[in-house]
PDB file of N, CA and C in Angstrom:
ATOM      1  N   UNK A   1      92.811  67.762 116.474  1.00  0.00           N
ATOM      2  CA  UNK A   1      91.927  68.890 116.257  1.00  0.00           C
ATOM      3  C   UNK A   1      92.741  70.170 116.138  1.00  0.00           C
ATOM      4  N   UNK A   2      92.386  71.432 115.190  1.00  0.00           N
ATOM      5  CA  UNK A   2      92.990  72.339 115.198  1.00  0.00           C
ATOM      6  C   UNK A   2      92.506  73.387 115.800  1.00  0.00           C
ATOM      7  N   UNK A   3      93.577  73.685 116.756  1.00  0.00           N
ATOM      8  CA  UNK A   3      93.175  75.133 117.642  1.00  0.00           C
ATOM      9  C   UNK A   3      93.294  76.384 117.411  1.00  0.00           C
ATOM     10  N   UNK A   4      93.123  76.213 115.972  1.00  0.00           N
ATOM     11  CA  UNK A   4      93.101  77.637 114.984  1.00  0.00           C
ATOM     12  C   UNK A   4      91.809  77.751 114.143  1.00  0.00           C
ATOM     13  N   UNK A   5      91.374  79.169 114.543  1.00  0.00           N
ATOM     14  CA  UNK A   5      90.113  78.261 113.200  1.00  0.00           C
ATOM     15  C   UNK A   5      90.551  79.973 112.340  1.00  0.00           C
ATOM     16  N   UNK A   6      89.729  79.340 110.897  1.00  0.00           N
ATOM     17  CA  UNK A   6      90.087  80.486 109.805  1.00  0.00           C
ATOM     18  C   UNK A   6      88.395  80.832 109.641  1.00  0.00           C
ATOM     19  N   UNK A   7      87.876  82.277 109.603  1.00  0.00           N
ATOM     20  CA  UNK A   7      86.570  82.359 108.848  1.00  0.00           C
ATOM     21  C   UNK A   7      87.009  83.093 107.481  1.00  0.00           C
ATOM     22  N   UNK A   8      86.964  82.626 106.285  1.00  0.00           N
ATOM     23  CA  UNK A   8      86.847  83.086 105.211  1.00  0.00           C
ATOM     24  C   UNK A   8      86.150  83.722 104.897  1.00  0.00           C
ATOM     25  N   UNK A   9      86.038  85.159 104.897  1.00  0.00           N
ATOM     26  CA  UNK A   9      84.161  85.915 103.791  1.00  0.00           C
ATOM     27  C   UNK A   9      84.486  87.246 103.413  1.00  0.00           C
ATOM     28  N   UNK A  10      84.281  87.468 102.358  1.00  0.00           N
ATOM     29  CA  UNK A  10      84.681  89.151 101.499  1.00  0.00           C
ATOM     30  C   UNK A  10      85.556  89.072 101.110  1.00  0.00           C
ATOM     31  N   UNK A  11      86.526  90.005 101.246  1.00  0.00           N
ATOM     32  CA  UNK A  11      87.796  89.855 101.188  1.00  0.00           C
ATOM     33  C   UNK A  11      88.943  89.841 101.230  1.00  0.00           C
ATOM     34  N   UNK A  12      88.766  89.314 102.634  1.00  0.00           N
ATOM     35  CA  UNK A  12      89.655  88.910 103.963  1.00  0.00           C
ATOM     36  C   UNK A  12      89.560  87.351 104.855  1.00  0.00           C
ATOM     37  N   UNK A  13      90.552  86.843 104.797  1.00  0.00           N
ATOM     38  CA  UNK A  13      90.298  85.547 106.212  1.00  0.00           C
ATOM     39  C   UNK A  13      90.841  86.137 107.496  1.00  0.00           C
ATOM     40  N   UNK A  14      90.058  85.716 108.432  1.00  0.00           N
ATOM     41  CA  UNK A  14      90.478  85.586 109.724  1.00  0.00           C
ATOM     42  C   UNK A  14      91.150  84.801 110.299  1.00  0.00           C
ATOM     43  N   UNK A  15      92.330  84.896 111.145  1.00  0.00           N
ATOM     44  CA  UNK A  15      92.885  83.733 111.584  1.00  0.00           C
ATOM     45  C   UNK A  15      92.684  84.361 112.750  1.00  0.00           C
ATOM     46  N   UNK A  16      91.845  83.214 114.157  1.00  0.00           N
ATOM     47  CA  UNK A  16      92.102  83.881 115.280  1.00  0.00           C
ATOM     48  C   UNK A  16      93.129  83.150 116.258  1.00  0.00           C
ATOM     49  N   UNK A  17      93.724  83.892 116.596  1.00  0.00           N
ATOM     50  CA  UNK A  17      94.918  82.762 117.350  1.00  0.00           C
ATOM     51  C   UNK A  17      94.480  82.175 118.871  1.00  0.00           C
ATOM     52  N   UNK A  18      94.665  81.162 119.451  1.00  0.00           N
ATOM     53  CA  UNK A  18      94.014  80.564 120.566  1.00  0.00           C
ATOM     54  C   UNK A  18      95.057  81.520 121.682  1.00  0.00           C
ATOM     55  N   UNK A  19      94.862  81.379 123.309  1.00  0.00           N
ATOM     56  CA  UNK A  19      95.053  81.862 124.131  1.00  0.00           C
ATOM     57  C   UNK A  19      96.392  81.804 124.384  1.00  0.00           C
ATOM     58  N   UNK A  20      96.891  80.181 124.187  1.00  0.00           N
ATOM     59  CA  UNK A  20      98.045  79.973 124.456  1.00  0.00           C
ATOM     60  C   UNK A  20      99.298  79.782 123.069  1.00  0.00           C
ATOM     61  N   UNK A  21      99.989  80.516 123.108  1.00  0.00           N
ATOM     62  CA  UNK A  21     100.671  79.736 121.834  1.00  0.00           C
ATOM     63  C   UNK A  21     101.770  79.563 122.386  1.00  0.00           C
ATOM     64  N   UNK A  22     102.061  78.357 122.536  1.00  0.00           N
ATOM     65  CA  UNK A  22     103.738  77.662 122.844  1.00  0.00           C
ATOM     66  C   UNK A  22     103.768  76.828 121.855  1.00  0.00           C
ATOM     67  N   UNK A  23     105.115  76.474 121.789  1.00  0.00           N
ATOM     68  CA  UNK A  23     105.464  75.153 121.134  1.00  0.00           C
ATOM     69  C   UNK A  23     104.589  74.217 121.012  1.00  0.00           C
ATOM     70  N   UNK A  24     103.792  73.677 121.471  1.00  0.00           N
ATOM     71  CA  UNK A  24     103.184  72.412 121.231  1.00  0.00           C
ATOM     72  C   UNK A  24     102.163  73.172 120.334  1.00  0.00           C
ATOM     73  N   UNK A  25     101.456  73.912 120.085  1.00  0.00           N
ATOM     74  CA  UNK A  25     100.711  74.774 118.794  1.00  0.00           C
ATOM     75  C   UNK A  25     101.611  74.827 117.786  1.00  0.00           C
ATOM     76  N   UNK A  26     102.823  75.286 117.701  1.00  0.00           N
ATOM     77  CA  UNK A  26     103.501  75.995 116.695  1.00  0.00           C
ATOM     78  C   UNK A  26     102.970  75.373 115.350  1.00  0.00           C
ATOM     79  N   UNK A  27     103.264  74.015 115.215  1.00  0.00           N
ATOM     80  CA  UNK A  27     102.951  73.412 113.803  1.00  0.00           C
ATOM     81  C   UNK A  27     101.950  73.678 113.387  1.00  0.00           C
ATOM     82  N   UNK A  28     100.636  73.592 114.039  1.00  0.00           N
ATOM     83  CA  UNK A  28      99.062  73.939 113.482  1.00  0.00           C
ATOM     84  C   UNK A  28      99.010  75.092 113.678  1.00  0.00           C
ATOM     85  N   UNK A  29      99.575  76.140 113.979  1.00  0.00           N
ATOM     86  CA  UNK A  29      99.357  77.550 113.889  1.00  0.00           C
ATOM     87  C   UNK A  29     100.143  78.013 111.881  1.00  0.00           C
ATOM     88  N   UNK A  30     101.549  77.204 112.305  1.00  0.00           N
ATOM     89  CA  UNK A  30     101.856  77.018 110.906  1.00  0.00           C
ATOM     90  C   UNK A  30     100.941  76.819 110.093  1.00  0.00           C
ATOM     91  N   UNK A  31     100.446  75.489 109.857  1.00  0.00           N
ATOM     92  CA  UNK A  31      99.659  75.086 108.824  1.00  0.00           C
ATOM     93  C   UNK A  31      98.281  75.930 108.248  1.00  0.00           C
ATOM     94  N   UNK A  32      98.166  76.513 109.421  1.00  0.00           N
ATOM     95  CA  UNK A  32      96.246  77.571 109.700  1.00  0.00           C
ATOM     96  C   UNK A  32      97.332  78.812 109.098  1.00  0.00           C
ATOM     97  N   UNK A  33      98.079  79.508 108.953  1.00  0.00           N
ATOM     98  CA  UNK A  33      99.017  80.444 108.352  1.00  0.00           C
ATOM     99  C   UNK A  33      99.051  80.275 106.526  1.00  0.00           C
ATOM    100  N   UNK A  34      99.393  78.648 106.811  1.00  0.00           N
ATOM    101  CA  UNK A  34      99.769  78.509 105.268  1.00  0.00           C
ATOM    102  C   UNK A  34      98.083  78.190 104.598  1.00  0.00           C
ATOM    103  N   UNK A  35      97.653  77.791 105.158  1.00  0.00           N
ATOM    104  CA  UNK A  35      95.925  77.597 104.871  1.00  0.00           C
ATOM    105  C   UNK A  35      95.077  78.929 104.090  1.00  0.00           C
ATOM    106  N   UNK A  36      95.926  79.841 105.043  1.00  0.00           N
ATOM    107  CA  UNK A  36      95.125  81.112 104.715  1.00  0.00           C
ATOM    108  C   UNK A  36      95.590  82.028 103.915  1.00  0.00           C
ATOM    109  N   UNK A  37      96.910  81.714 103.871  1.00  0.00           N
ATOM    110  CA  UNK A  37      97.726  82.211 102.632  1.00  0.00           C
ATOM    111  C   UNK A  37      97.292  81.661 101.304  1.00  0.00           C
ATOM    112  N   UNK A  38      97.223  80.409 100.906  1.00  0.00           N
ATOM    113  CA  UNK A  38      96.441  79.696 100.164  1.00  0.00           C
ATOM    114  C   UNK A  38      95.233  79.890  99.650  1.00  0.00           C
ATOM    115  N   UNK A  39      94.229  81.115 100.476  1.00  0.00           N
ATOM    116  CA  UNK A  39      93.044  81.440 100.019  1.00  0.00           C
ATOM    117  C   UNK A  39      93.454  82.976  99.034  1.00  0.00           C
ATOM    118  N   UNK A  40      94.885  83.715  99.127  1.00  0.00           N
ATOM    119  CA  UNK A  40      95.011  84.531  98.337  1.00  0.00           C
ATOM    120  C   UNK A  40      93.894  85.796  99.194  1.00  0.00           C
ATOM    121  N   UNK A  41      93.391  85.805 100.050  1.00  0.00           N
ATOM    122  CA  UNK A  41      92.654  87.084 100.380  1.00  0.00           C
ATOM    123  C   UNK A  41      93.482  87.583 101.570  1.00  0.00           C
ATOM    124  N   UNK A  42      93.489  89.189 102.363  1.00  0.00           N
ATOM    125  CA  UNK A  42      94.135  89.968 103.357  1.00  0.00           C
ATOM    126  C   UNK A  42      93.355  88.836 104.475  1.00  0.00           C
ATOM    127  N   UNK A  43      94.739  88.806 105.087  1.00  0.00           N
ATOM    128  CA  UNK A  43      94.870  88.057 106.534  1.00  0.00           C
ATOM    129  C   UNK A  43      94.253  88.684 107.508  1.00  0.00           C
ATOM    130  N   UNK A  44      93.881  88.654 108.313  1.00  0.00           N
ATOM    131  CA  UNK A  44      93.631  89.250 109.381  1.00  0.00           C
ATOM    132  C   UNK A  44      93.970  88.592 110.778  1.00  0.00           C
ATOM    133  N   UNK A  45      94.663  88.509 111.082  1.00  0.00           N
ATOM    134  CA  UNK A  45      94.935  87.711 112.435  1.00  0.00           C
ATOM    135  C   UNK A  45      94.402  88.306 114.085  1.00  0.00           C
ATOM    136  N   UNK A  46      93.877  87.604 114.319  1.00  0.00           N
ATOM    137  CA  UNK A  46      93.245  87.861 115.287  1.00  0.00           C
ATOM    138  C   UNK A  46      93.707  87.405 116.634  1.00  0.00           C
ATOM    139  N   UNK A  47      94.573  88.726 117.177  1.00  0.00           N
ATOM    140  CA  UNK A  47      95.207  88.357 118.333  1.00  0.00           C
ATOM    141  C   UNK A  47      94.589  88.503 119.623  1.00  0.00           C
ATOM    142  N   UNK A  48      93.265  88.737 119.839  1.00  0.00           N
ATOM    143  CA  UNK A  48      93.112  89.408 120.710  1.00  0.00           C
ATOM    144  C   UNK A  48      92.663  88.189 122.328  1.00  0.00           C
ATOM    145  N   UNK A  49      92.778  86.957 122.114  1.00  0.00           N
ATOM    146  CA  UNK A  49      92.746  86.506 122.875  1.00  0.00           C
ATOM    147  C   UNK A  49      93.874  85.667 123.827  1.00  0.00           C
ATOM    148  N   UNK A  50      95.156  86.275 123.013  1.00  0.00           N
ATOM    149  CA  UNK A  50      96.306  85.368 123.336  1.00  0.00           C
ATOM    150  C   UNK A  50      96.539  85.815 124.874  1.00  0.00           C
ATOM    151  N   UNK A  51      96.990  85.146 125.656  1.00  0.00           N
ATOM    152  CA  UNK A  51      97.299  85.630 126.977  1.00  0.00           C
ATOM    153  C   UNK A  51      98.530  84.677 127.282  1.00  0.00           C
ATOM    154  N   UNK A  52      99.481  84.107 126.500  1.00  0.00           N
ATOM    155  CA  UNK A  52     100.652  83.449 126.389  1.00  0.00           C
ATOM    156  C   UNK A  52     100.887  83.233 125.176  1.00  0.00           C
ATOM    157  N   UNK A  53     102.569  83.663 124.530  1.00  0.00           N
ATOM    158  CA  UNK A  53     102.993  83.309 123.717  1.00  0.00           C
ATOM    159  C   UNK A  53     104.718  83.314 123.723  1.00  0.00           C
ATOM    160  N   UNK A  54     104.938  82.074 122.994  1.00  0.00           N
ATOM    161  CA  UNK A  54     106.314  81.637 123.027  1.00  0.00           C
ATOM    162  C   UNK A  54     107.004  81.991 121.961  1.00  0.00           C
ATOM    163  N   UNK A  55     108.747  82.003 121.828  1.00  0.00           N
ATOM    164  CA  UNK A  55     109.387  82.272 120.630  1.00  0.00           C
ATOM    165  C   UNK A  55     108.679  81.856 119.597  1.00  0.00           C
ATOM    166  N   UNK A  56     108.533  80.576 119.802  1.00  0.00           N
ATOM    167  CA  UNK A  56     108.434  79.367 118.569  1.00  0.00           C
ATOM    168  C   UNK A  56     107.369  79.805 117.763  1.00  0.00           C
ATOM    169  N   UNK A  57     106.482  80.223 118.594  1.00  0.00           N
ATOM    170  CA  UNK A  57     104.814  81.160 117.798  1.00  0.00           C
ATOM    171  C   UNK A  57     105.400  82.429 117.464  1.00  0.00           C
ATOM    172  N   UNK A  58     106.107  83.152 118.057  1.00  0.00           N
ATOM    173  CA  UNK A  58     106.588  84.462 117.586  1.00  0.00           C
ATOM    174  C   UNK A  58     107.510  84.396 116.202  1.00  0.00           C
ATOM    175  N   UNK A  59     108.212  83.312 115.796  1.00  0.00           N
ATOM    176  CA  UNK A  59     108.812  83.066 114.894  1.00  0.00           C
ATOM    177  C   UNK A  59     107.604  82.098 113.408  1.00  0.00           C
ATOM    178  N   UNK A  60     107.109  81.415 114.234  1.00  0.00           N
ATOM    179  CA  UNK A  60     106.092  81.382 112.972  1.00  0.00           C
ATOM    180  C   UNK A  60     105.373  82.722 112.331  1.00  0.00           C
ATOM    181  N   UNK A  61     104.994  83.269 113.138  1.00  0.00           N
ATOM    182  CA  UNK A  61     104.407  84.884 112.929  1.00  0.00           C
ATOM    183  C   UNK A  61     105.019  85.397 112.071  1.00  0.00           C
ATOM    184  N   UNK A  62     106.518  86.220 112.468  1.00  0.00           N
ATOM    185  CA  UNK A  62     107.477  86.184 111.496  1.00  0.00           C
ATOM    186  C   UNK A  62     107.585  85.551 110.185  1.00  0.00           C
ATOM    187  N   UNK A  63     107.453  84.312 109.927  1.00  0.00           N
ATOM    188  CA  UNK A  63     107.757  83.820 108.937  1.00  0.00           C
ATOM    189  C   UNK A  63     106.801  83.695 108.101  1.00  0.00           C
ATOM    190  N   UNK A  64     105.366  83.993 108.742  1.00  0.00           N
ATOM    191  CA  UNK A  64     104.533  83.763 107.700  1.00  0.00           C
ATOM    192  C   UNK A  64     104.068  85.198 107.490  1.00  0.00           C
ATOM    193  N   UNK A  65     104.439  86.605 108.030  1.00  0.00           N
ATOM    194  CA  UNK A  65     104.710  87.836 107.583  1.00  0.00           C
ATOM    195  C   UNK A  65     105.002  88.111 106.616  1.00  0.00           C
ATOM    196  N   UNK A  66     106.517  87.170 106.716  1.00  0.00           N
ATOM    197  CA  UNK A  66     107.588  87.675 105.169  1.00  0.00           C
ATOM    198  C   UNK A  66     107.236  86.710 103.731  1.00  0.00           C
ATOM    199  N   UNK A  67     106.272  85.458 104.401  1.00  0.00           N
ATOM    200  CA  UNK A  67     105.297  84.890 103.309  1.00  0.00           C
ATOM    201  C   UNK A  67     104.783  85.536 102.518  1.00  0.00           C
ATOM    202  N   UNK A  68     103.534  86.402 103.387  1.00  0.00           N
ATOM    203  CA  UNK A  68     102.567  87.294 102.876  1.00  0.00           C
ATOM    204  C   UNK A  68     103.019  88.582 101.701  1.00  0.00           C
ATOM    205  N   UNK A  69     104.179  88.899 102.553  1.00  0.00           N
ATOM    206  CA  UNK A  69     104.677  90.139 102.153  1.00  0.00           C
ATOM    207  C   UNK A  69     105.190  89.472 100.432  1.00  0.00           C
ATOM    208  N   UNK A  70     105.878  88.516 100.852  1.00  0.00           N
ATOM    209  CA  UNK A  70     106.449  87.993  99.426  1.00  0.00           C
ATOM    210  C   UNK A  70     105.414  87.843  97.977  1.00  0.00           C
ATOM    211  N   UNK A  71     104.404  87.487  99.024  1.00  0.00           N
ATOM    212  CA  UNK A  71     103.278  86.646  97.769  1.00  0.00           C
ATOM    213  C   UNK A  71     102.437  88.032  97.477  1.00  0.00           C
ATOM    214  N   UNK A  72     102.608  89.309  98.265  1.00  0.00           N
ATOM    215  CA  UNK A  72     101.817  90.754  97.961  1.00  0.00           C
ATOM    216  C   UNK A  72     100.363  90.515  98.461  1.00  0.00           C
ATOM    217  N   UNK A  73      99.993  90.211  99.653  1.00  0.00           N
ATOM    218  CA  UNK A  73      99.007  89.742 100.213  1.00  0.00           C
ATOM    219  C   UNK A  73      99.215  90.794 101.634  1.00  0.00           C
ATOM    220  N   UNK A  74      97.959  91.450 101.674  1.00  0.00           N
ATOM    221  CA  UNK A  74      98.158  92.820 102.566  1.00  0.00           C
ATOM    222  C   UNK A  74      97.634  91.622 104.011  1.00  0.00           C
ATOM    223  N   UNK A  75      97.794  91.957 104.814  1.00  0.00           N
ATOM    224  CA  UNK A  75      97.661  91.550 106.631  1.00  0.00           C
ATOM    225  C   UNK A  75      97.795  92.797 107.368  1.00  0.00           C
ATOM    226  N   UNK A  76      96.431  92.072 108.324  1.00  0.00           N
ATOM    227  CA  UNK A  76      96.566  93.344 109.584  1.00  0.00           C
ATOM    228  C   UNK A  76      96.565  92.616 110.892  1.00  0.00           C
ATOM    229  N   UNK A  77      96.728  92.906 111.656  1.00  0.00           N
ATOM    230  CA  UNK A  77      96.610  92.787 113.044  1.00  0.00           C
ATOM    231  C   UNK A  77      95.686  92.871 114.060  1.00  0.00           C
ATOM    232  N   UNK A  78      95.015  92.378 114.534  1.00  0.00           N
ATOM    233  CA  UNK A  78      93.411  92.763 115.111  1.00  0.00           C
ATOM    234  C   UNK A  78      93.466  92.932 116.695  1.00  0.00           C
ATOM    235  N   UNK A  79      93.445  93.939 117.602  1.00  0.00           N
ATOM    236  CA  UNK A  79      93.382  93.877 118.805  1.00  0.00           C
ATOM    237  C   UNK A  79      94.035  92.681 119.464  1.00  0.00           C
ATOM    238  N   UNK A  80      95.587  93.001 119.472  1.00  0.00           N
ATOM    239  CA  UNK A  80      96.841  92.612 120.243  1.00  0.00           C
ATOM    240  C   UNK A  80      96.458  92.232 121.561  1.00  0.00           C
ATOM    241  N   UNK A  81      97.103  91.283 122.240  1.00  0.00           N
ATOM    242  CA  UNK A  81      96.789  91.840 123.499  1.00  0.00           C
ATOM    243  C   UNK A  81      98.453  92.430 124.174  1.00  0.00           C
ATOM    244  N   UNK A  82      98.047  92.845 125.741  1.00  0.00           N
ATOM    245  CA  UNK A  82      99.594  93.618 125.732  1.00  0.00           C
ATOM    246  C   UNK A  82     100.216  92.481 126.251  1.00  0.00           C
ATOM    247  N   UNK A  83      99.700  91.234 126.292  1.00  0.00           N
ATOM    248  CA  UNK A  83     100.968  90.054 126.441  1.00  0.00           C
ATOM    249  C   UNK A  83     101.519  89.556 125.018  1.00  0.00           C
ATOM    250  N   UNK A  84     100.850  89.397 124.291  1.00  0.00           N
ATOM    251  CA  UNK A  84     101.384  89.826 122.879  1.00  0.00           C
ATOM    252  C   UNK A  84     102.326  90.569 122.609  1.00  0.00           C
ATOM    253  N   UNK A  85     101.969  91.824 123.116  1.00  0.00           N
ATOM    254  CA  UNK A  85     103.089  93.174 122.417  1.00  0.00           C
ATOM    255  C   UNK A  85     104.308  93.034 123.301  1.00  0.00           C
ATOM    256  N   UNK A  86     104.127  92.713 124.647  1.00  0.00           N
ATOM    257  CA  UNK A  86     104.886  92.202 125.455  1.00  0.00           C
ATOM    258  C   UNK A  86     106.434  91.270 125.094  1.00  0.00           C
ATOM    259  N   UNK A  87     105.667  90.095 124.321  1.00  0.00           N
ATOM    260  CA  UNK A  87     106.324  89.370 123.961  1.00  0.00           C
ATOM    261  C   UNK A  87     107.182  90.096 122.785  1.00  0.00           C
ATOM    262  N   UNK A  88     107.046  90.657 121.995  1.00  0.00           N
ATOM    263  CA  UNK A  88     107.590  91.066 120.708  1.00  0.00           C
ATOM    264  C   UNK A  88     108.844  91.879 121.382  1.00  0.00           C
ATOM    265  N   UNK A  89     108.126  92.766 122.561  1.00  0.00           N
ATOM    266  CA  UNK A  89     109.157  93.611 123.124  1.00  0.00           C
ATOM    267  C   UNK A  89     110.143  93.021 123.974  1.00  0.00           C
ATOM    268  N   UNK A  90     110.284  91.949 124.567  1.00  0.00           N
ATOM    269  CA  UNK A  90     111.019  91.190 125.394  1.00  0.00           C
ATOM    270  C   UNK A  90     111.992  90.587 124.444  1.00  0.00           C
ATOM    271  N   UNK A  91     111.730  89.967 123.236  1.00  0.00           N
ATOM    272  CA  UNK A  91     112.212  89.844 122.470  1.00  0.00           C
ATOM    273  C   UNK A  91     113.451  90.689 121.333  1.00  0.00           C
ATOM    274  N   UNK A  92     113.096  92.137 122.019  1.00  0.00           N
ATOM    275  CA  UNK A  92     113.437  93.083 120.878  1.00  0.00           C
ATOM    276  C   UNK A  92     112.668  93.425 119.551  1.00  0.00           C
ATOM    277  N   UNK A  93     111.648  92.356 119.599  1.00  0.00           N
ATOM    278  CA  UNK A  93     111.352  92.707 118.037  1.00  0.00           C
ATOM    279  C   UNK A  93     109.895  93.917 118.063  1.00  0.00           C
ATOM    280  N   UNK A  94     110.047  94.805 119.052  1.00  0.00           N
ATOM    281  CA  UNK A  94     108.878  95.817 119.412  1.00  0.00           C
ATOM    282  C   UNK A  94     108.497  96.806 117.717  1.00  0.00           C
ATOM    283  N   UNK A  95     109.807  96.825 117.078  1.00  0.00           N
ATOM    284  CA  UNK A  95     110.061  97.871 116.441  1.00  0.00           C
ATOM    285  C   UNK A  95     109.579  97.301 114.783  1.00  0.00           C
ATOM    286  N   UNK A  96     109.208  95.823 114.616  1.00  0.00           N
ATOM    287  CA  UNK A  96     109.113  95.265 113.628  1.00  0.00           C
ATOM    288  C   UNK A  96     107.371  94.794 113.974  1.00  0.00           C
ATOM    289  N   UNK A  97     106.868  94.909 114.928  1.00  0.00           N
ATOM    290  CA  UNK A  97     105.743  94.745 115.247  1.00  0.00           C
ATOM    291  C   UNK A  97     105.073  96.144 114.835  1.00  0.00           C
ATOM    292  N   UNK A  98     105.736  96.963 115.538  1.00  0.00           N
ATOM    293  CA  UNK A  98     105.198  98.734 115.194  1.00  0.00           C
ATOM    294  C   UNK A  98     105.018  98.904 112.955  1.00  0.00           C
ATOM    295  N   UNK A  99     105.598  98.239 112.890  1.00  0.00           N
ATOM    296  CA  UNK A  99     105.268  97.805 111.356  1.00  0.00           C
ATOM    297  C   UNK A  99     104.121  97.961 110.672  1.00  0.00           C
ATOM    298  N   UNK A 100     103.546  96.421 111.435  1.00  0.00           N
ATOM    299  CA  UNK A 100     102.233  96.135 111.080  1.00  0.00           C
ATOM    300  C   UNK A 100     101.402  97.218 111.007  1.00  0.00           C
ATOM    301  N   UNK A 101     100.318  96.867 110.534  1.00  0.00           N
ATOM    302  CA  UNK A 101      98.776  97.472 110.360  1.00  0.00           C
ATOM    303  C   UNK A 101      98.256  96.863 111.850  1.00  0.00           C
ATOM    304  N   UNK A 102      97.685  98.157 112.693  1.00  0.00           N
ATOM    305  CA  UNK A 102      96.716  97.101 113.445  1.00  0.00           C
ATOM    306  C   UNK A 102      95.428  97.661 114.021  1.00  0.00           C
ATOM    307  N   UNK A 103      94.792  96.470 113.642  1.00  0.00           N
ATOM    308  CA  UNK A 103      92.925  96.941 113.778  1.00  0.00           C
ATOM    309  C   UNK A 103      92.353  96.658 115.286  1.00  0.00           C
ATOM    310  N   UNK A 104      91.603  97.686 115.550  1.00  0.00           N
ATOM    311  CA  UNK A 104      91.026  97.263 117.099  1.00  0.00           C
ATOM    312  C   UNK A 104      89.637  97.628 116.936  1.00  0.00           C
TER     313      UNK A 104
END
C-alpha cells in the first residue's frame, strides 16, 4: 500500500507526505514524486504532517526538486513542519530550503 497519496484537481497535484519519512518510505515517496511529475501540473507538497524525517527522504526531496525544476514545472511547499525545517537545517541544507516557495 502507498503511504503517499496524490489529489490531482485544477492546476496543481498534491502530494501529502505521511508523518514519518525514513528509509523504509523512501522508494514510494520516490515513485508518488515521479507520479506527480508525470501529471505535468505545479506540485504542491504537503508537508505539514511530517513529525520525522530522514536523509534518505531529504535526498529524494532534493532530487525530485531538481526534476521539477528541469522539466519547468513550478512546486511549492505547504505548511512545513519545524521538524521538517529542522531537518534541512541539521543537515546544512537550511539555505536551499529558504529557496522554495512556501504556502501555509
Amino acid at each position: 500500500m502507498d503511504p503517499f497519496s496524490l489529489d490531482a484537481t485544477g492546476d496543481d497535484v498534491r502530494l501529502s507526505l505521511t508523518s514519518v519519512l525514513d528509509i523504509r518510505v523512501s522508494d514510494d515517496m520516490k515513485n508518488a514524486f515521479l507520479e506527480a511529475v508525470t501529471l505535468g501540473k505545479k506540485v504542491v507538497i504537503d508537508a505539514s504532517a511530517v513529525e520525522r524525517i530522514s536523509t534518505p527522504c531529504i535526498q529524494v526531496l532534493l532530487s525530485a526538486v531538481k526534476t521539477m525544476d528541469e522539466k519547468g514545472l513550478e512546486f511549492s511547499l505547504f505548511s512545513p513542519t519545524e521538524v521538517f525545517v529542522d531537518a534541512f537545517n541539521d543537515l546544512g541544507l537550511f539555505p536551499v530550503l529558504m529557496k522554495w516557495k512556501v504556502e501555509n
